[in-house]
PDB file of N, CA and C in Angstrom:
ATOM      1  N   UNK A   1      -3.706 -75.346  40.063  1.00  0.00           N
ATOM      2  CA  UNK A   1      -4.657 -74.272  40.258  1.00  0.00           C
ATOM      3  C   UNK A   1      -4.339 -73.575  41.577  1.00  0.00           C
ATOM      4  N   UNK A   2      -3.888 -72.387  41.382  1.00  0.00           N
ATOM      5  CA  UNK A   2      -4.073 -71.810  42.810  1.00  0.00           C
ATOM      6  C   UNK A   2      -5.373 -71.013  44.007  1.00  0.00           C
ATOM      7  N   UNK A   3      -5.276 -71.123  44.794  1.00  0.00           N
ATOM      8  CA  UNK A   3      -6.252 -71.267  45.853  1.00  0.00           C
ATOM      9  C   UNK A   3      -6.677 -70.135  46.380  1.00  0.00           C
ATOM     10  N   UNK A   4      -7.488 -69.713  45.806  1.00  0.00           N
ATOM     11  CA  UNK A   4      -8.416 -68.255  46.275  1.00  0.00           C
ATOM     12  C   UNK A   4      -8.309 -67.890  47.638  1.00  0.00           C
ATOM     13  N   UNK A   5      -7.953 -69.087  48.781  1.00  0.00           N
ATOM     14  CA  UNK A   5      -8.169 -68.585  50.262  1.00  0.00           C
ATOM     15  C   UNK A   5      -6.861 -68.965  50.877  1.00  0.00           C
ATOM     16  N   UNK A   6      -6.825 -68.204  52.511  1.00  0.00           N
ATOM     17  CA  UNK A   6      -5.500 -68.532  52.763  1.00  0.00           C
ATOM     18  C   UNK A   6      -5.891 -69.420  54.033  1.00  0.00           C
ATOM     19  N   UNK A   7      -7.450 -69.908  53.852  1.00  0.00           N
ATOM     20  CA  UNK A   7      -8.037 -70.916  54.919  1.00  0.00           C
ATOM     21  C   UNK A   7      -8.126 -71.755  54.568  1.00  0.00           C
ATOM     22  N   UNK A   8      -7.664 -72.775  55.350  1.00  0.00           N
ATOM     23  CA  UNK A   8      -7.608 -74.182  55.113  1.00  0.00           C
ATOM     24  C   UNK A   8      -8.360 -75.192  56.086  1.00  0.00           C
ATOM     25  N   UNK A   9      -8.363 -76.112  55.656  1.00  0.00           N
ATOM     26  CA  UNK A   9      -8.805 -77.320  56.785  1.00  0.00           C
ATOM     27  C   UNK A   9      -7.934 -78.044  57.275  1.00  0.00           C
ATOM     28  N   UNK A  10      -7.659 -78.075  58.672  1.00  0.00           N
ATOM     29  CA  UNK A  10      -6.860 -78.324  59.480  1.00  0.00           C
ATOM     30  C   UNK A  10      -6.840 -80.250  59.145  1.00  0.00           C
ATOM     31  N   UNK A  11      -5.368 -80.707  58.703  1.00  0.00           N
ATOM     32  CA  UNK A  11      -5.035 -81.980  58.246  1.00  0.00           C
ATOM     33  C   UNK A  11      -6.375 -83.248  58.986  1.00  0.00           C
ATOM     34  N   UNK A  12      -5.923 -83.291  59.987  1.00  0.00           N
ATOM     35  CA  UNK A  12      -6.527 -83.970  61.074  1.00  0.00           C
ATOM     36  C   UNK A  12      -8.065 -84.039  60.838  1.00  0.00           C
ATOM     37  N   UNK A  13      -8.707 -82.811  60.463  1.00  0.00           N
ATOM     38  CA  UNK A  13     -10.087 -83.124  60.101  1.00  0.00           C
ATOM     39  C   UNK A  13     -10.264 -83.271  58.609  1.00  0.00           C
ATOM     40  N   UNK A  14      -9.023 -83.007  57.952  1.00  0.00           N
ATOM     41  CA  UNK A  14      -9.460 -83.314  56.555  1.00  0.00           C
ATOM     42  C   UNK A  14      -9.618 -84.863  56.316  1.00  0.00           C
ATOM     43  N   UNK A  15      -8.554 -85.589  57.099  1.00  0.00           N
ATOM     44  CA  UNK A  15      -8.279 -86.913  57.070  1.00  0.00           C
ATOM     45  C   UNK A  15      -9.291 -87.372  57.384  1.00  0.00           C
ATOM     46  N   UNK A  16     -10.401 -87.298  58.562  1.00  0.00           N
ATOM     47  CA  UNK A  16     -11.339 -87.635  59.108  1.00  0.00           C
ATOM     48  C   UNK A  16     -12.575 -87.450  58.152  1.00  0.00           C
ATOM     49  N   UNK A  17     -12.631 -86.352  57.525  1.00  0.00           N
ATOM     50  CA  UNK A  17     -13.768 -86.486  56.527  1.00  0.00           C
ATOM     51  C   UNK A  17     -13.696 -87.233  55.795  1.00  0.00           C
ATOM     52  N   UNK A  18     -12.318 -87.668  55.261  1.00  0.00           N
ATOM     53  CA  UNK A  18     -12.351 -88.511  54.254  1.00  0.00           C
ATOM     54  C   UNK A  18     -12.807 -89.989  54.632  1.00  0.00           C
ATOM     55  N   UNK A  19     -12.194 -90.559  55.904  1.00  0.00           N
ATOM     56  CA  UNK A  19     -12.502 -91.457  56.360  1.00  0.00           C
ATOM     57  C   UNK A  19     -13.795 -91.662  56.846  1.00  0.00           C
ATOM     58  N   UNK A  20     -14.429 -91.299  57.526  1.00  0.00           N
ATOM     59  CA  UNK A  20     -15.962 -91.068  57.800  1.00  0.00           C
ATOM     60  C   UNK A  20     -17.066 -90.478  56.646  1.00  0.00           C
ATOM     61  N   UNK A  21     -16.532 -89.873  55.792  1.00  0.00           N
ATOM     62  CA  UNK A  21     -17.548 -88.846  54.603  1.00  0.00           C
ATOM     63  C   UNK A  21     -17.953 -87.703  55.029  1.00  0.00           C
ATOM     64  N   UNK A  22     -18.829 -86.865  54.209  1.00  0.00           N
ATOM     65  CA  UNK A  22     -19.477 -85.536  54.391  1.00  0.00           C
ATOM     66  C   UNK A  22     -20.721 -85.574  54.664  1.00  0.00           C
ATOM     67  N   UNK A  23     -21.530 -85.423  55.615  1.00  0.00           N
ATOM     68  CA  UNK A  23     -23.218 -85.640  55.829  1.00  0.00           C
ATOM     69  C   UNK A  23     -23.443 -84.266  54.824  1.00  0.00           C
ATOM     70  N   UNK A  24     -24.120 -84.811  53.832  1.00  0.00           N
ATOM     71  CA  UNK A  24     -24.886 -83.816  53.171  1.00  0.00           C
ATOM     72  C   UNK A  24     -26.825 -84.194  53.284  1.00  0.00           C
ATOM     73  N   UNK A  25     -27.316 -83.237  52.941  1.00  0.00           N
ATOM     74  CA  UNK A  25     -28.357 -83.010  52.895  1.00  0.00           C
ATOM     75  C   UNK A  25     -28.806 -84.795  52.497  1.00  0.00           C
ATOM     76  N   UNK A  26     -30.236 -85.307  53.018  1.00  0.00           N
ATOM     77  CA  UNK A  26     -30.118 -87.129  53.065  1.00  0.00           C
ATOM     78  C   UNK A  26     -31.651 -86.671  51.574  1.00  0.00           C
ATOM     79  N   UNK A  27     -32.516 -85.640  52.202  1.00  0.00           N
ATOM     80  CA  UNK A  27     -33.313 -85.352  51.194  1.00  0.00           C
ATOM     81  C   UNK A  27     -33.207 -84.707  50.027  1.00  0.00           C
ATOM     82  N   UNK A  28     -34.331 -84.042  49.109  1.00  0.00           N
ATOM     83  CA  UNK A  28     -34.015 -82.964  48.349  1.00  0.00           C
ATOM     84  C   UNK A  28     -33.014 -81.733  49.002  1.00  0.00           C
ATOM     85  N   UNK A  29     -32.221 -81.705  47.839  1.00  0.00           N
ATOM     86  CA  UNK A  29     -31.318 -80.307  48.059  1.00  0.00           C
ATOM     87  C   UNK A  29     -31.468 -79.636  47.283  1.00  0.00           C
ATOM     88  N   UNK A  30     -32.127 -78.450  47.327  1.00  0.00           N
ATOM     89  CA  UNK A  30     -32.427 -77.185  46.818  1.00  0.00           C
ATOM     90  C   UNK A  30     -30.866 -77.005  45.919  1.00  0.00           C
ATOM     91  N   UNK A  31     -30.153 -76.261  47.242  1.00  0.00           N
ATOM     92  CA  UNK A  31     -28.889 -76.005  46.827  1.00  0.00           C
ATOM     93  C   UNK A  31     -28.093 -77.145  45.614  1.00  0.00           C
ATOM     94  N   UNK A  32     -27.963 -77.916  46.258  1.00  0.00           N
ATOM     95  CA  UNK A  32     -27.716 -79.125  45.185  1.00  0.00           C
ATOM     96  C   UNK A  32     -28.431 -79.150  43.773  1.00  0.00           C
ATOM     97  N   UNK A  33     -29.421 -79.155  43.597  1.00  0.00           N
ATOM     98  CA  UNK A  33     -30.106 -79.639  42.300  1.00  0.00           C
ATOM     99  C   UNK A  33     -29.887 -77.697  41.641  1.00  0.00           C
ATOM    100  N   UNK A  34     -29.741 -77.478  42.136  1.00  0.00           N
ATOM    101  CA  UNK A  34     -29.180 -75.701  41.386  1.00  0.00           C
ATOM    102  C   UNK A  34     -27.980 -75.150  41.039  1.00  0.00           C
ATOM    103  N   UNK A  35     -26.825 -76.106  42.004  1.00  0.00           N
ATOM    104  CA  UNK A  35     -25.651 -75.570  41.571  1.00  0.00           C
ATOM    105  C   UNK A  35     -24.642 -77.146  41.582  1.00  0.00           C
ATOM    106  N   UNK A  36     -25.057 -77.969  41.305  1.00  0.00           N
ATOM    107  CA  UNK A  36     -24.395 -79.404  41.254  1.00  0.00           C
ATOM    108  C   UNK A  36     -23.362 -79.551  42.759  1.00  0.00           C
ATOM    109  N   UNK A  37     -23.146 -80.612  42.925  1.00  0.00           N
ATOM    110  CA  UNK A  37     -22.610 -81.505  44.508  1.00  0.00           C
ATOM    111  C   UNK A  37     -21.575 -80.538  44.748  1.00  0.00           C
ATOM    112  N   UNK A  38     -20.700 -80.199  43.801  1.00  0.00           N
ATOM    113  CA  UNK A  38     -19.388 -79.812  44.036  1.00  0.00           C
ATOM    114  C   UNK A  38     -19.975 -78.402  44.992  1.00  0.00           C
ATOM    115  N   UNK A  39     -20.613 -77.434  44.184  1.00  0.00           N
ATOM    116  CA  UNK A  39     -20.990 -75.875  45.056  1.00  0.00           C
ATOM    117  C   UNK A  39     -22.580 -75.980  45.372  1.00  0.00           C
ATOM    118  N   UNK A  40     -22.735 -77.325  45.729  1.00  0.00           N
ATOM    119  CA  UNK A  40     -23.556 -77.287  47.140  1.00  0.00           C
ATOM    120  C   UNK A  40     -23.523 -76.372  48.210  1.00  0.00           C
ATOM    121  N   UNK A  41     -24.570 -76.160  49.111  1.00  0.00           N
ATOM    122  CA  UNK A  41     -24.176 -75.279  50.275  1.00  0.00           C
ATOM    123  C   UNK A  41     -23.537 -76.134  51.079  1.00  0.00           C
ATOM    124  N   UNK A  42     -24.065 -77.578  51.505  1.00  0.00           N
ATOM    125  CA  UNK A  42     -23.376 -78.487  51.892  1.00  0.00           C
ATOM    126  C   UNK A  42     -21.739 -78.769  52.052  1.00  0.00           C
ATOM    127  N   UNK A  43     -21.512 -78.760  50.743  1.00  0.00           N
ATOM    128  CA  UNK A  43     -20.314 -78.712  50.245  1.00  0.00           C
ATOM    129  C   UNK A  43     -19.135 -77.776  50.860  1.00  0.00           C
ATOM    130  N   UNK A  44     -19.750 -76.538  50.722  1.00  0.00           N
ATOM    131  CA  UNK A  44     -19.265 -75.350  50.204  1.00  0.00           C
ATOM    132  C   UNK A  44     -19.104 -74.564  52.006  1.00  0.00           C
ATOM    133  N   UNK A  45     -19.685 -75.367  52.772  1.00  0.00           N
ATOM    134  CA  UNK A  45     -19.910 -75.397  54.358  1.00  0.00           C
ATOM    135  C   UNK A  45     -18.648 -75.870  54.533  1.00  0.00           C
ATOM    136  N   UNK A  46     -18.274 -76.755  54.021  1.00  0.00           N
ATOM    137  CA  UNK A  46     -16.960 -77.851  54.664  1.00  0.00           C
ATOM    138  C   UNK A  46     -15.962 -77.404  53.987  1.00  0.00           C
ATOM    139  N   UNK A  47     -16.042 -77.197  52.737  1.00  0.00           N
ATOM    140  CA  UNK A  47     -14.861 -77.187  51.940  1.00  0.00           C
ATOM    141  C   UNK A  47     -14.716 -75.490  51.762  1.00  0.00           C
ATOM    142  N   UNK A  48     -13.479 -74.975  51.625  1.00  0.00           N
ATOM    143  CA  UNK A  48     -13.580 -73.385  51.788  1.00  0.00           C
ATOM    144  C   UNK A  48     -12.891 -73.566  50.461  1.00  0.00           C
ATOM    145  N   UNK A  49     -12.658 -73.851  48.945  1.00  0.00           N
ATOM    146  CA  UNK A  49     -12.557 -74.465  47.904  1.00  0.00           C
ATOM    147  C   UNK A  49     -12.656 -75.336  47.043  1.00  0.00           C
ATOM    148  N   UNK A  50     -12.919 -74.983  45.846  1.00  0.00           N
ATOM    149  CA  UNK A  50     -13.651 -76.878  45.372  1.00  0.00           C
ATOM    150  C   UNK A  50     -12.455 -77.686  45.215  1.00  0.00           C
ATOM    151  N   UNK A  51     -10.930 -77.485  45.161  1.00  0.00           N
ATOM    152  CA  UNK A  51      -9.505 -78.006  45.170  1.00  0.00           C
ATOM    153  C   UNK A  51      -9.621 -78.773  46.208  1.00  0.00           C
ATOM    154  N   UNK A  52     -10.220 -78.502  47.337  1.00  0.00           N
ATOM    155  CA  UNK A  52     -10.794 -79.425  49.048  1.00  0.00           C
ATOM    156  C   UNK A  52     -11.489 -80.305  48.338  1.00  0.00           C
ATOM    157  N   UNK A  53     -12.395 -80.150  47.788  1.00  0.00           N
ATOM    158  CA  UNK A  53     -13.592 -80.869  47.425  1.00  0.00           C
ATOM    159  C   UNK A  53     -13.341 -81.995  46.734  1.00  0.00           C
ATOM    160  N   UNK A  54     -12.434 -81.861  45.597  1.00  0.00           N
ATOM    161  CA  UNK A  54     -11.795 -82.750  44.525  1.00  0.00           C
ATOM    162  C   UNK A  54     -11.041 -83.785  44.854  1.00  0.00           C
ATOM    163  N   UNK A  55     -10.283 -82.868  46.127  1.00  0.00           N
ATOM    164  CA  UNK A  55      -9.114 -83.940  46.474  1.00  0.00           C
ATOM    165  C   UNK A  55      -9.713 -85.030  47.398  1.00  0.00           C
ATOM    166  N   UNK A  56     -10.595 -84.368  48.121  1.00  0.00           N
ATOM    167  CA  UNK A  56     -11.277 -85.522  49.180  1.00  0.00           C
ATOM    168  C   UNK A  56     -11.830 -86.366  48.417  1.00  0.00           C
ATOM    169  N   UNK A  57     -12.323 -86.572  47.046  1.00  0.00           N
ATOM    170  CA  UNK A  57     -13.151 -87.071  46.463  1.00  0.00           C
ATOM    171  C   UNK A  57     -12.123 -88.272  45.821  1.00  0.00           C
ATOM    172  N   UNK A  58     -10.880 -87.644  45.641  1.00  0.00           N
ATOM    173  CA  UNK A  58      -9.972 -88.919  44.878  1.00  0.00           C
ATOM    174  C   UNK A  58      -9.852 -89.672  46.171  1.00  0.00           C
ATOM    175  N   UNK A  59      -9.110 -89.059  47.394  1.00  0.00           N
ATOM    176  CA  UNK A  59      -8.796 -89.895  48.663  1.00  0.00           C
ATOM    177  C   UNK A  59      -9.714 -90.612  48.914  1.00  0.00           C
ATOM    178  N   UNK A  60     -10.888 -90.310  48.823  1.00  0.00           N
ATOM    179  CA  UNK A  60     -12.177 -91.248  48.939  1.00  0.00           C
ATOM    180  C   UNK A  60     -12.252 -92.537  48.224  1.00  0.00           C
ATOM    181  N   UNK A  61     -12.113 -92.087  47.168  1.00  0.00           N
ATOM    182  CA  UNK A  61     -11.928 -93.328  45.760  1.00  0.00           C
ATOM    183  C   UNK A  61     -11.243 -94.378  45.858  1.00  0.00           C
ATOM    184  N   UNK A  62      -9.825 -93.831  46.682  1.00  0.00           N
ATOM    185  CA  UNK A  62      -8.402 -94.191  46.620  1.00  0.00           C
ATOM    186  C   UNK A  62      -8.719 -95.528  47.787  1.00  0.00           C
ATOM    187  N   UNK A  63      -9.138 -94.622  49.060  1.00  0.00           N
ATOM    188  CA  UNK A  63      -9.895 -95.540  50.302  1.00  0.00           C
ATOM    189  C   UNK A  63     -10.461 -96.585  50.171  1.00  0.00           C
ATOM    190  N   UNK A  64     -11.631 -96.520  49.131  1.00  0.00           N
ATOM    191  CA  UNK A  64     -12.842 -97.552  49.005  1.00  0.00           C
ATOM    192  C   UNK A  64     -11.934 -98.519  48.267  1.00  0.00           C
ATOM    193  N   UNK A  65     -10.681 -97.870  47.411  1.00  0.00           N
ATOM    194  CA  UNK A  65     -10.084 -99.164  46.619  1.00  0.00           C
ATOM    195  C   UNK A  65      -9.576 -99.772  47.187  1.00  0.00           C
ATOM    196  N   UNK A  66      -8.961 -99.901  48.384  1.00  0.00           N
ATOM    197  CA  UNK A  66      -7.862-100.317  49.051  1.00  0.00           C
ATOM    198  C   UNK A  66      -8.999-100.779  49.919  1.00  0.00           C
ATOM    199  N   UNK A  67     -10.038-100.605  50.421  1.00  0.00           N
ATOM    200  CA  UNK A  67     -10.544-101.532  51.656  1.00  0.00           C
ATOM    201  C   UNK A  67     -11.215-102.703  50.767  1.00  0.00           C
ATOM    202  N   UNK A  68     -11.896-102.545  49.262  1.00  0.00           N
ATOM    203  CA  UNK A  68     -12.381-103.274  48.408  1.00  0.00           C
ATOM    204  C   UNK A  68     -11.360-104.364  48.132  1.00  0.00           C
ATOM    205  N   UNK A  69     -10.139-104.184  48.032  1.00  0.00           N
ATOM    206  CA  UNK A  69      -9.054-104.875  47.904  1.00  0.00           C
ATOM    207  C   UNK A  69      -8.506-105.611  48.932  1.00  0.00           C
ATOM    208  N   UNK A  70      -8.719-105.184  50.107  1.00  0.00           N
ATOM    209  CA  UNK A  70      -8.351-106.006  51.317  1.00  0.00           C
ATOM    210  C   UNK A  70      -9.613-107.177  51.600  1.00  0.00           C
ATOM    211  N   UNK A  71     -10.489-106.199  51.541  1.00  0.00           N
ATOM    212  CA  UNK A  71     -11.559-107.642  51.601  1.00  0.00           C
ATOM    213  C   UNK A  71     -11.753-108.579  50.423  1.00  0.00           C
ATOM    214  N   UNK A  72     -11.533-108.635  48.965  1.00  0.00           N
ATOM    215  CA  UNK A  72     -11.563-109.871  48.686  1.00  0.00           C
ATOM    216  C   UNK A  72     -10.006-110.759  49.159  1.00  0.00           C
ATOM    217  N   UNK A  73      -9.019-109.753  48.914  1.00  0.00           N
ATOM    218  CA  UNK A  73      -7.958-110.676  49.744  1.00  0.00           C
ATOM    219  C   UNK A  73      -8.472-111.527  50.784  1.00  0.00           C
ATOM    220  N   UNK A  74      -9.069-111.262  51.902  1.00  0.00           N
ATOM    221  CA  UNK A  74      -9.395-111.528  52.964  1.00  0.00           C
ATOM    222  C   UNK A  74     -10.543-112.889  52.731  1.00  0.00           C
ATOM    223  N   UNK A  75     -11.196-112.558  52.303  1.00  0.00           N
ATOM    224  CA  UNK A  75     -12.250-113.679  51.447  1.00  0.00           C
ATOM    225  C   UNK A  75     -11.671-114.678  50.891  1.00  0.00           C
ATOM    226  N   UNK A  76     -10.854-114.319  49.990  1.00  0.00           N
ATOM    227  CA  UNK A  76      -9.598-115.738  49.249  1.00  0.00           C
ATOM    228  C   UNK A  76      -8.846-116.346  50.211  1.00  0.00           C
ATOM    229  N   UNK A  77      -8.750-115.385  50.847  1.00  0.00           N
ATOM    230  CA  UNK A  77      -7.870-116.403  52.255  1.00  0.00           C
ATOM    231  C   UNK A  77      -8.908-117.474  52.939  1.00  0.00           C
ATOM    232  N   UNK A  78      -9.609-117.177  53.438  1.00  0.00           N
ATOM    233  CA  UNK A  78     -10.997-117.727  53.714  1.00  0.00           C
ATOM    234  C   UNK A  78     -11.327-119.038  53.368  1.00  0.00           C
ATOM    235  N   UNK A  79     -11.424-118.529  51.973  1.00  0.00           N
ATOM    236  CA  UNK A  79     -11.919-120.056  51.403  1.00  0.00           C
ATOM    237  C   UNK A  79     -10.661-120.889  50.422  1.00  0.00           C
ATOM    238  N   UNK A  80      -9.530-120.757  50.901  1.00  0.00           N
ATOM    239  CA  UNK A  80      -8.130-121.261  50.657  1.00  0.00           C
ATOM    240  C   UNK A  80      -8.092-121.244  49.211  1.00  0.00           C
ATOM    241  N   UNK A  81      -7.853-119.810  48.746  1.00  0.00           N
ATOM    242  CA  UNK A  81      -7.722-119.761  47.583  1.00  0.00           C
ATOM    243  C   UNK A  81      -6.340-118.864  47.670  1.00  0.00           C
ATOM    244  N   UNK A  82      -5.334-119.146  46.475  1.00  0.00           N
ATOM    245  CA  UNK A  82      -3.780-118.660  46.627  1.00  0.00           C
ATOM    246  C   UNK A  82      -4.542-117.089  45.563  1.00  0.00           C
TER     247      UNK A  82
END
């Protein structure tokens, strides 16, 4: 898909969102419950495309698998399991 803008998010903070997350709205979101998570205003604040949006969302996925995975490793080690 090509990319409507020629603005981007600078690597360094993209990486960082991913690692830390996106503070979105903690209550009701207007915006949210009207135009779904992706074109949130929230969203749509951070991400200057939903192609931003998507991808942070796999890297996210990708993250939680790999720290989910280190810690039961880490746990089996623990309790001396091969």
């Amino acid at each position: 898909m090509e990319m409507e803008t020629t603005e981007g998010v600078p690597l360094e903070e993209f990486l960082s969102l991913v690692t830390d997350g996106v503070g979105v709205c903690e209550e009701s979101c207007e915006s949210r419950e009207q135009c779904g998570q992706i074109a949130c205003y929230c969203i749509r604040s951070v991400f200057p495309h939903p192609d931003y949006f998507l991808l942070y969302e796999k890297l996210r996925r990708i993250r939680f698998t790999q720290e989910f995975a280190k810690y039961i490793e880490e746990n089996r080690l623990k309790n001396g399991e091969e």
